[in-house]
N, C-alpha and C. Protein backbone atom coordinates (compact mmCIF):
# COMPACT_ATOMS: atom_id res chain seq x y z
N UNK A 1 11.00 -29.04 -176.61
CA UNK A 1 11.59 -29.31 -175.31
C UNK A 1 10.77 -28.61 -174.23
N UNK A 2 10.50 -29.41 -172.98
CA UNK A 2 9.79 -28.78 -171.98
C UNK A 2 10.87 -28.51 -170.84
N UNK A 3 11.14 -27.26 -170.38
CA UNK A 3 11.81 -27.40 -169.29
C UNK A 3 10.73 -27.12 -167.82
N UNK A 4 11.49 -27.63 -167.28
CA UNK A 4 10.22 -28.17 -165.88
C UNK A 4 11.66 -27.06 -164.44
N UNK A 5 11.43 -26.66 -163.61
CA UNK A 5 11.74 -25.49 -162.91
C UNK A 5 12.05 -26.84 -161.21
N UNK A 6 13.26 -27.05 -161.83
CA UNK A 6 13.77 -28.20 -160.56
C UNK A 6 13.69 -27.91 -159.00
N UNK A 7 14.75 -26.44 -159.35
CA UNK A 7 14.80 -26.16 -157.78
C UNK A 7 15.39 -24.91 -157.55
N UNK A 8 15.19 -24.04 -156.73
CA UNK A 8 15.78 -21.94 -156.48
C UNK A 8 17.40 -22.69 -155.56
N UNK A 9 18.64 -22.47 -156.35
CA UNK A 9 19.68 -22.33 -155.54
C UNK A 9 20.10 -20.98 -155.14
N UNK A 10 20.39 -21.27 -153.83
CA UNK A 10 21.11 -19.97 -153.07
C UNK A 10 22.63 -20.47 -152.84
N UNK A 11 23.30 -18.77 -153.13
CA UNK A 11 24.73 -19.11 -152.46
C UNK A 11 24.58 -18.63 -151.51
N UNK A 12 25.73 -18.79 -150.10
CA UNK A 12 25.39 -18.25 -149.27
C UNK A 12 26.85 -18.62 -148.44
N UNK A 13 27.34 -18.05 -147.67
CA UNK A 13 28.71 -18.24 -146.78
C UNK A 13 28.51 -19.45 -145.67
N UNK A 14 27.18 -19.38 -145.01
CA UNK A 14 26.79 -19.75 -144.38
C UNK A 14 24.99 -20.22 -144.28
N UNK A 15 25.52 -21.29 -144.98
CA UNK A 15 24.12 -21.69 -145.88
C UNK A 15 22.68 -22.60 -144.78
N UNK A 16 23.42 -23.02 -143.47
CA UNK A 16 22.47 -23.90 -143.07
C UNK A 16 21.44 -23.08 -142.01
N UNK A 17 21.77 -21.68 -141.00
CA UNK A 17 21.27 -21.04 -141.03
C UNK A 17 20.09 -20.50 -142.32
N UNK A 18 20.17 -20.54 -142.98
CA UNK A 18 19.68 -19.78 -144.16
C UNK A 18 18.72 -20.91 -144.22
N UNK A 19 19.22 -22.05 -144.41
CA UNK A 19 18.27 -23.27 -145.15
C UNK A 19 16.81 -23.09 -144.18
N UNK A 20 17.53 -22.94 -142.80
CA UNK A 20 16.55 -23.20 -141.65
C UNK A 20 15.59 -22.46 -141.67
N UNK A 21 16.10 -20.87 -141.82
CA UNK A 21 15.47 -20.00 -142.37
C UNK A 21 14.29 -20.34 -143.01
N UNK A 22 14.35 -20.66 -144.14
CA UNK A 22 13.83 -20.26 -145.32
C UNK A 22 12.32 -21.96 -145.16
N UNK A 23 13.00 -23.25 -144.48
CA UNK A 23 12.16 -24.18 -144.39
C UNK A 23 11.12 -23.77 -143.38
N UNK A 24 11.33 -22.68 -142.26
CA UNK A 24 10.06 -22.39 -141.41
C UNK A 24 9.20 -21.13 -142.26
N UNK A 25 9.84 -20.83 -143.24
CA UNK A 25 9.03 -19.73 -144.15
C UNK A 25 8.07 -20.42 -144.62
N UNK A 26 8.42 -21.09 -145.00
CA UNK A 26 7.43 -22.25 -146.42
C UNK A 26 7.07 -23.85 -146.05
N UNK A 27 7.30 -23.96 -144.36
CA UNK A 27 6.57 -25.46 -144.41
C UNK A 27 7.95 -26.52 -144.48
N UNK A 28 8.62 -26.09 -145.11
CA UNK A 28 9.26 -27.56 -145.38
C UNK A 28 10.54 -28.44 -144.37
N UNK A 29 11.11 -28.99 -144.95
CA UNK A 29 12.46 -29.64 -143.58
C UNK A 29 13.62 -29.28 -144.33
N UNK A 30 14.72 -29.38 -143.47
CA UNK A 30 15.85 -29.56 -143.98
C UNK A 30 16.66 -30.74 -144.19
N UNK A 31 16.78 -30.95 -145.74
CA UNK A 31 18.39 -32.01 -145.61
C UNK A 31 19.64 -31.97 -146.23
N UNK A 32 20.32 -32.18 -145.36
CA UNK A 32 21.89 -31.72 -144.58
C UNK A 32 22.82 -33.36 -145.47
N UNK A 33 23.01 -33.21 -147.01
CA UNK A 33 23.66 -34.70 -147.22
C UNK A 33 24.62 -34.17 -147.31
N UNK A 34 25.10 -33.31 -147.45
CA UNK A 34 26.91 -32.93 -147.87
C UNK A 34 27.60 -32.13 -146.56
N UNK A 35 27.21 -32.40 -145.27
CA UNK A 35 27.64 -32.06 -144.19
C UNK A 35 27.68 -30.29 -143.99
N UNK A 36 26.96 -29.76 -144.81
CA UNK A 36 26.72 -28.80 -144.03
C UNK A 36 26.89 -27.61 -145.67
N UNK A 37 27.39 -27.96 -146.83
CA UNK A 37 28.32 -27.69 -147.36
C UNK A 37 27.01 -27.19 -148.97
N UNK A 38 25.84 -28.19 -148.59
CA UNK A 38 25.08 -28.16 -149.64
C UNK A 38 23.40 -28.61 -149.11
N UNK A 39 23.02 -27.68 -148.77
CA UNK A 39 21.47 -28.56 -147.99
C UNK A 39 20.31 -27.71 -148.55
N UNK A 40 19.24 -28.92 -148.28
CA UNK A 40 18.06 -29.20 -149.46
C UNK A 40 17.09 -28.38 -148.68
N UNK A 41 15.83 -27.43 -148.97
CA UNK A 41 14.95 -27.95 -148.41
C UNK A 41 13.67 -28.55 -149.04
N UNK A 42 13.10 -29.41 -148.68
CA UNK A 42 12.04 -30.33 -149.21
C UNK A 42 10.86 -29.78 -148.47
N UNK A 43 9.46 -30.44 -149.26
CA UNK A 43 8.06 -30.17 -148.32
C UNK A 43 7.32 -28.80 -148.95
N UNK A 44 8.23 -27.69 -149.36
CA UNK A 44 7.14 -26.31 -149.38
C UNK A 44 7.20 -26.62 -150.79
N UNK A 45 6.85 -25.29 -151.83
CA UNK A 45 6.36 -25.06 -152.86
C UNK A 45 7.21 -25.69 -153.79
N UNK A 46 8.53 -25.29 -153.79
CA UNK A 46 9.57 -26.09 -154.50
C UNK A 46 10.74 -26.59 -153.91
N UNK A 47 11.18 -27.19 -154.19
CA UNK A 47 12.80 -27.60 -153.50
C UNK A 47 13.74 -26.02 -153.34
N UNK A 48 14.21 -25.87 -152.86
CA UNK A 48 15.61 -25.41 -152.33
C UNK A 48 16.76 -25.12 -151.98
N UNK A 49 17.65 -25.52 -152.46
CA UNK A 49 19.33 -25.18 -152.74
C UNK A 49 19.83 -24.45 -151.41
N UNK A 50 20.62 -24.72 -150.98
CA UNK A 50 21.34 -23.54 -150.12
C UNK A 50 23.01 -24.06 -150.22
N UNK A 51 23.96 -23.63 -151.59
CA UNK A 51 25.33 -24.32 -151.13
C UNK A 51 26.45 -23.34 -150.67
N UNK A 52 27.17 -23.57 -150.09
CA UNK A 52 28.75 -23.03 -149.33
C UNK A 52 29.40 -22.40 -150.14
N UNK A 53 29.39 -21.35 -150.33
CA UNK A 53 30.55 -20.31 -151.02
C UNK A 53 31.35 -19.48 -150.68
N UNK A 54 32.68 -19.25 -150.64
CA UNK A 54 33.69 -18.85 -150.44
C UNK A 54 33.41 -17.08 -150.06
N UNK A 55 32.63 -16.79 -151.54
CA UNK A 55 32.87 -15.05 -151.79
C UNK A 55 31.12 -15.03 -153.30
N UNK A 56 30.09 -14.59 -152.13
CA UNK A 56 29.30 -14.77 -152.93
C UNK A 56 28.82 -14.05 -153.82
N UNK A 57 28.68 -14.00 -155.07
CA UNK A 57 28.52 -13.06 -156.27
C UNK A 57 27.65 -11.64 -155.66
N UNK A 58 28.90 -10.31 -155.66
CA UNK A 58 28.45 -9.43 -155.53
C UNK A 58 27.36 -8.37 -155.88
N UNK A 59 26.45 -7.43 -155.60
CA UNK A 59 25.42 -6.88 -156.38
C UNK A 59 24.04 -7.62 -155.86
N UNK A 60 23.17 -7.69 -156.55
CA UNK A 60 21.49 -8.17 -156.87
C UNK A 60 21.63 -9.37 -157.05
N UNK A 61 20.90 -9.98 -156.56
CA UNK A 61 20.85 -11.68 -157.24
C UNK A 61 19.95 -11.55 -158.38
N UNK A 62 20.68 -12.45 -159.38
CA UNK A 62 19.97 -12.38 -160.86
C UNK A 62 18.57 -13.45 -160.17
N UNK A 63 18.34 -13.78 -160.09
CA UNK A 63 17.17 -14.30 -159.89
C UNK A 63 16.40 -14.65 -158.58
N UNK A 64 15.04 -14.33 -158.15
CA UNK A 64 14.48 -14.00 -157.10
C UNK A 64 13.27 -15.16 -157.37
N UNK A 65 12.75 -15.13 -156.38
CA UNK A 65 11.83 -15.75 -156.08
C UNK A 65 10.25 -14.87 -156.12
N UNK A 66 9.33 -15.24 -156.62
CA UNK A 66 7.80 -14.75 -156.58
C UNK A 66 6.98 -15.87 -155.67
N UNK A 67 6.28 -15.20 -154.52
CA UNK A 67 5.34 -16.06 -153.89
C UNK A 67 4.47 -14.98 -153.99
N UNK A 68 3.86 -15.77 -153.30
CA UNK A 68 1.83 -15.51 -153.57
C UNK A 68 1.39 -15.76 -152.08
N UNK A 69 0.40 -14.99 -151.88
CA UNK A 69 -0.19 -15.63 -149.91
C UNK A 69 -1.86 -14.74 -150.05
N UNK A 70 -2.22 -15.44 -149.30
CA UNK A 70 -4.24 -15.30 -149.37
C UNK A 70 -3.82 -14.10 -148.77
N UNK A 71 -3.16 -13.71 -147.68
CA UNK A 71 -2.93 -12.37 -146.92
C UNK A 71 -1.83 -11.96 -146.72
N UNK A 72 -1.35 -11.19 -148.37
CA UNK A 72 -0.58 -10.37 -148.47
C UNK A 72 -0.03 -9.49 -147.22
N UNK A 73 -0.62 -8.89 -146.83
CA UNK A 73 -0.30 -7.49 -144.97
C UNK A 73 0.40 -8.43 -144.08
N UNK A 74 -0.71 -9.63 -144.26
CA UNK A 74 -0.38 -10.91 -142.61
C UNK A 74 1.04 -11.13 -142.79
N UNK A 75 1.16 -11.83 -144.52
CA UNK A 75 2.34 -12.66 -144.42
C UNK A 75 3.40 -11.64 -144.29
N UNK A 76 3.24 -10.71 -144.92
CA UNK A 76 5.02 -9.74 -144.95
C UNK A 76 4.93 -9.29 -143.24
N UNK A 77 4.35 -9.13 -143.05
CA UNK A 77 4.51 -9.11 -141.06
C UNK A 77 5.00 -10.24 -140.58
N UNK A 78 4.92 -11.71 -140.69
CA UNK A 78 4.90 -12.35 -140.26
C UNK A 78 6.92 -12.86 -141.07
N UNK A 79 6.65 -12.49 -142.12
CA UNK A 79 8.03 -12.40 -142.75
C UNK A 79 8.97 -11.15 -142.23
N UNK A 80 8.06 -10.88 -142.11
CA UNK A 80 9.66 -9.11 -141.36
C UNK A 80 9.73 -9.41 -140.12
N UNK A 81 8.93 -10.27 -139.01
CA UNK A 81 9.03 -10.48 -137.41
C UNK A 81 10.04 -11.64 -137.60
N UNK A 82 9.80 -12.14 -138.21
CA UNK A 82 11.27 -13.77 -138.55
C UNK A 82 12.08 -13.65 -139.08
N UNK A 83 12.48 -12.28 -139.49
CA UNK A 83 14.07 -11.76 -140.02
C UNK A 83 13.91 -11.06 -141.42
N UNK A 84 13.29 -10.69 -142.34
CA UNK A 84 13.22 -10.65 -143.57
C UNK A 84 13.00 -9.03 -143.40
N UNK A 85 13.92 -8.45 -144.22
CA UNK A 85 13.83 -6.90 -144.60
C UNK A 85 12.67 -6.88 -145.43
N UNK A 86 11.59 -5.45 -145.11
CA UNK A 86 11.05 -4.90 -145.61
C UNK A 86 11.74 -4.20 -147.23
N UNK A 87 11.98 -4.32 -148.35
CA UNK A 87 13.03 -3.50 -149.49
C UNK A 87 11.66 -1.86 -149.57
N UNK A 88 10.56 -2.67 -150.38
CA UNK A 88 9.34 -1.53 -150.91
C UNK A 88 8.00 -2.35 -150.93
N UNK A 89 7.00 -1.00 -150.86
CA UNK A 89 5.64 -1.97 -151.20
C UNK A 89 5.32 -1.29 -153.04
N UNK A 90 4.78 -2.07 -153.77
CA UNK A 90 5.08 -1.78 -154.91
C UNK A 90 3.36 -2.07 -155.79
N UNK A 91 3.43 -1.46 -157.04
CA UNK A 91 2.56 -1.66 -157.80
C UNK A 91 1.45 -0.81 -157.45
N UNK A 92 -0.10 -1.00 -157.85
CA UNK A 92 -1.40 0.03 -157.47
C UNK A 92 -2.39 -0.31 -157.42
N UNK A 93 -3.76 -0.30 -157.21
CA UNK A 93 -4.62 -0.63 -156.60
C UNK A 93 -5.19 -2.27 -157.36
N UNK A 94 -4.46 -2.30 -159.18
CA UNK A 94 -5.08 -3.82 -159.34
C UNK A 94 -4.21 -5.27 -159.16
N UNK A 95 -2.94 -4.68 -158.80
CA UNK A 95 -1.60 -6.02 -158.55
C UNK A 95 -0.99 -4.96 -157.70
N UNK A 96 -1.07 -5.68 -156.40
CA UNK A 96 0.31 -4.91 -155.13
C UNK A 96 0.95 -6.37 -155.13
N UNK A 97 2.41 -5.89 -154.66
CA UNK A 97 3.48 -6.87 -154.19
C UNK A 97 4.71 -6.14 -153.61
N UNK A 98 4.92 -7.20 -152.36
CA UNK A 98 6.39 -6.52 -152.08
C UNK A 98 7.14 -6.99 -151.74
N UNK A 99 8.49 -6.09 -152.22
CA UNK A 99 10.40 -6.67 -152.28
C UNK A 99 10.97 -6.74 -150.70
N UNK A 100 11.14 -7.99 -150.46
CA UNK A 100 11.97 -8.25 -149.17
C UNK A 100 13.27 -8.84 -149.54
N UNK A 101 14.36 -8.82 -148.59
CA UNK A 101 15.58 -9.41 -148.32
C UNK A 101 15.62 -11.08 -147.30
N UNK A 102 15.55 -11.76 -147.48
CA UNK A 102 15.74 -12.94 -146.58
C UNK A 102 17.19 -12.33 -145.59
N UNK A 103 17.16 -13.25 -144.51
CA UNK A 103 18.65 -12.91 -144.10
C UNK A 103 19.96 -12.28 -144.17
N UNK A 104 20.11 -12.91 -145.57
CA UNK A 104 21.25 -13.52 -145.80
C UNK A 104 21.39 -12.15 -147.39
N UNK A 105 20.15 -11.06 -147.24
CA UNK A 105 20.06 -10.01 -148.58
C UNK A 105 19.65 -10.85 -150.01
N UNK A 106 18.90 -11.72 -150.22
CA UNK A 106 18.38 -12.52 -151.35
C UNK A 106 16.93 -11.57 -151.26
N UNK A 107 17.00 -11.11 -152.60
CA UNK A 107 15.38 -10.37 -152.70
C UNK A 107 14.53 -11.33 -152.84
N UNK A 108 13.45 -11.04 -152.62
CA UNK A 108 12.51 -12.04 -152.94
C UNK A 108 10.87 -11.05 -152.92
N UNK A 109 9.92 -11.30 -153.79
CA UNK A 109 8.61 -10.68 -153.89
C UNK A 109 7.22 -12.00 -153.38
N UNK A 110 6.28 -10.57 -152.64
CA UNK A 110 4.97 -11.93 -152.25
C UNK A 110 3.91 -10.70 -152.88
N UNK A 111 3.04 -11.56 -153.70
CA UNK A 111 2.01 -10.82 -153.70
C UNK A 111 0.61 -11.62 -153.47
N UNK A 112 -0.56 -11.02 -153.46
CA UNK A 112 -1.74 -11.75 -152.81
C UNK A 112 -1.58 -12.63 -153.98
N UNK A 113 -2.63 -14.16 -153.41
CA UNK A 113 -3.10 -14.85 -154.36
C UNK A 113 -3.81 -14.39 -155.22
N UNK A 114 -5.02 -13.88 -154.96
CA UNK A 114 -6.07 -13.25 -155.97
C UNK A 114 -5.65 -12.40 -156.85
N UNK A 115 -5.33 -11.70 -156.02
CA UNK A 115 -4.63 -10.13 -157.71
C UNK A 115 -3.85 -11.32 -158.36
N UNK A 116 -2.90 -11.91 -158.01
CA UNK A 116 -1.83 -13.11 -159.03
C UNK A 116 -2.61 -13.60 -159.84
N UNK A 117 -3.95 -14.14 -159.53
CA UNK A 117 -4.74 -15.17 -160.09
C UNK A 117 -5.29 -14.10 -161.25
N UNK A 118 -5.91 -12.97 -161.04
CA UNK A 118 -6.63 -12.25 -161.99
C UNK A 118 -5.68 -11.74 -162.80
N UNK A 119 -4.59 -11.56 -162.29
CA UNK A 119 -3.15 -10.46 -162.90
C UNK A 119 -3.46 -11.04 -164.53
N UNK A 120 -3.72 -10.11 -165.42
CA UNK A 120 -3.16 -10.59 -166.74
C UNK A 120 -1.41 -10.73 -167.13
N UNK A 121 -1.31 -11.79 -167.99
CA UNK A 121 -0.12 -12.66 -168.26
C UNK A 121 0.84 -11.59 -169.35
N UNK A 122 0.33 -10.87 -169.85
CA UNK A 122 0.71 -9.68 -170.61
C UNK A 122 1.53 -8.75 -170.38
């Protein structure tokens, strides 16, 4: 069996803020089919989830997101000036990466392309 990696859902109270968010992060658009309640975003690296929840699972989100950017320094500046918490800068001189919060407290990690590319899989 191959499983193939569909799409990152977020819960969120208030999800279309967030969607908007997250589509000027990465390029892509937003779509809005369930009136507000469940919206997509399309266009960047992968699809996107953002649905309406009541009371959203307290603690860490079990699962985060890993990006990659040619300029690691640029992009987390350019991610902390458009809302995104700084968490830590992490790792040492042969793989750096670092833990941010989106909006809405969803961790998420960017590290350079290159160290990613050389990073052994180990």
């Amino acid at each position: 069996m191959t499983l193939r990696l569909g799409m990152v859902n977020f819960d969120s109270r208030d999800p279309a803020p967030l969607a908007r968010w997250w589509a000027d992060q990465v390029g892509g658009e937003v779509a809005d089919p369930y009136d507000g309640s469940f919206l997509l975003v399309t266009g960047g690296p992968i699809t996107m989830a953002f649905q309406q929840v009541g009371d959203p699972t307290p603690g860490k989100n079990k699962v985060h997101l890993d990006l990659t950017a040619d300029d690691l320094d640029g992009e987390v500046e350019r991610l902390v000036n458009a809302g995104a918490t700084l968490v830590g800068r992490r790792g040492d001189d042969s793989f750096r990466w670092v833990t941010l919060t989106d909006p809405d407290g969803n961790e998420f990690c960017v590290a350079a392309q290159a160290e990613a590319d050389a990073a052994p899989l180990t």
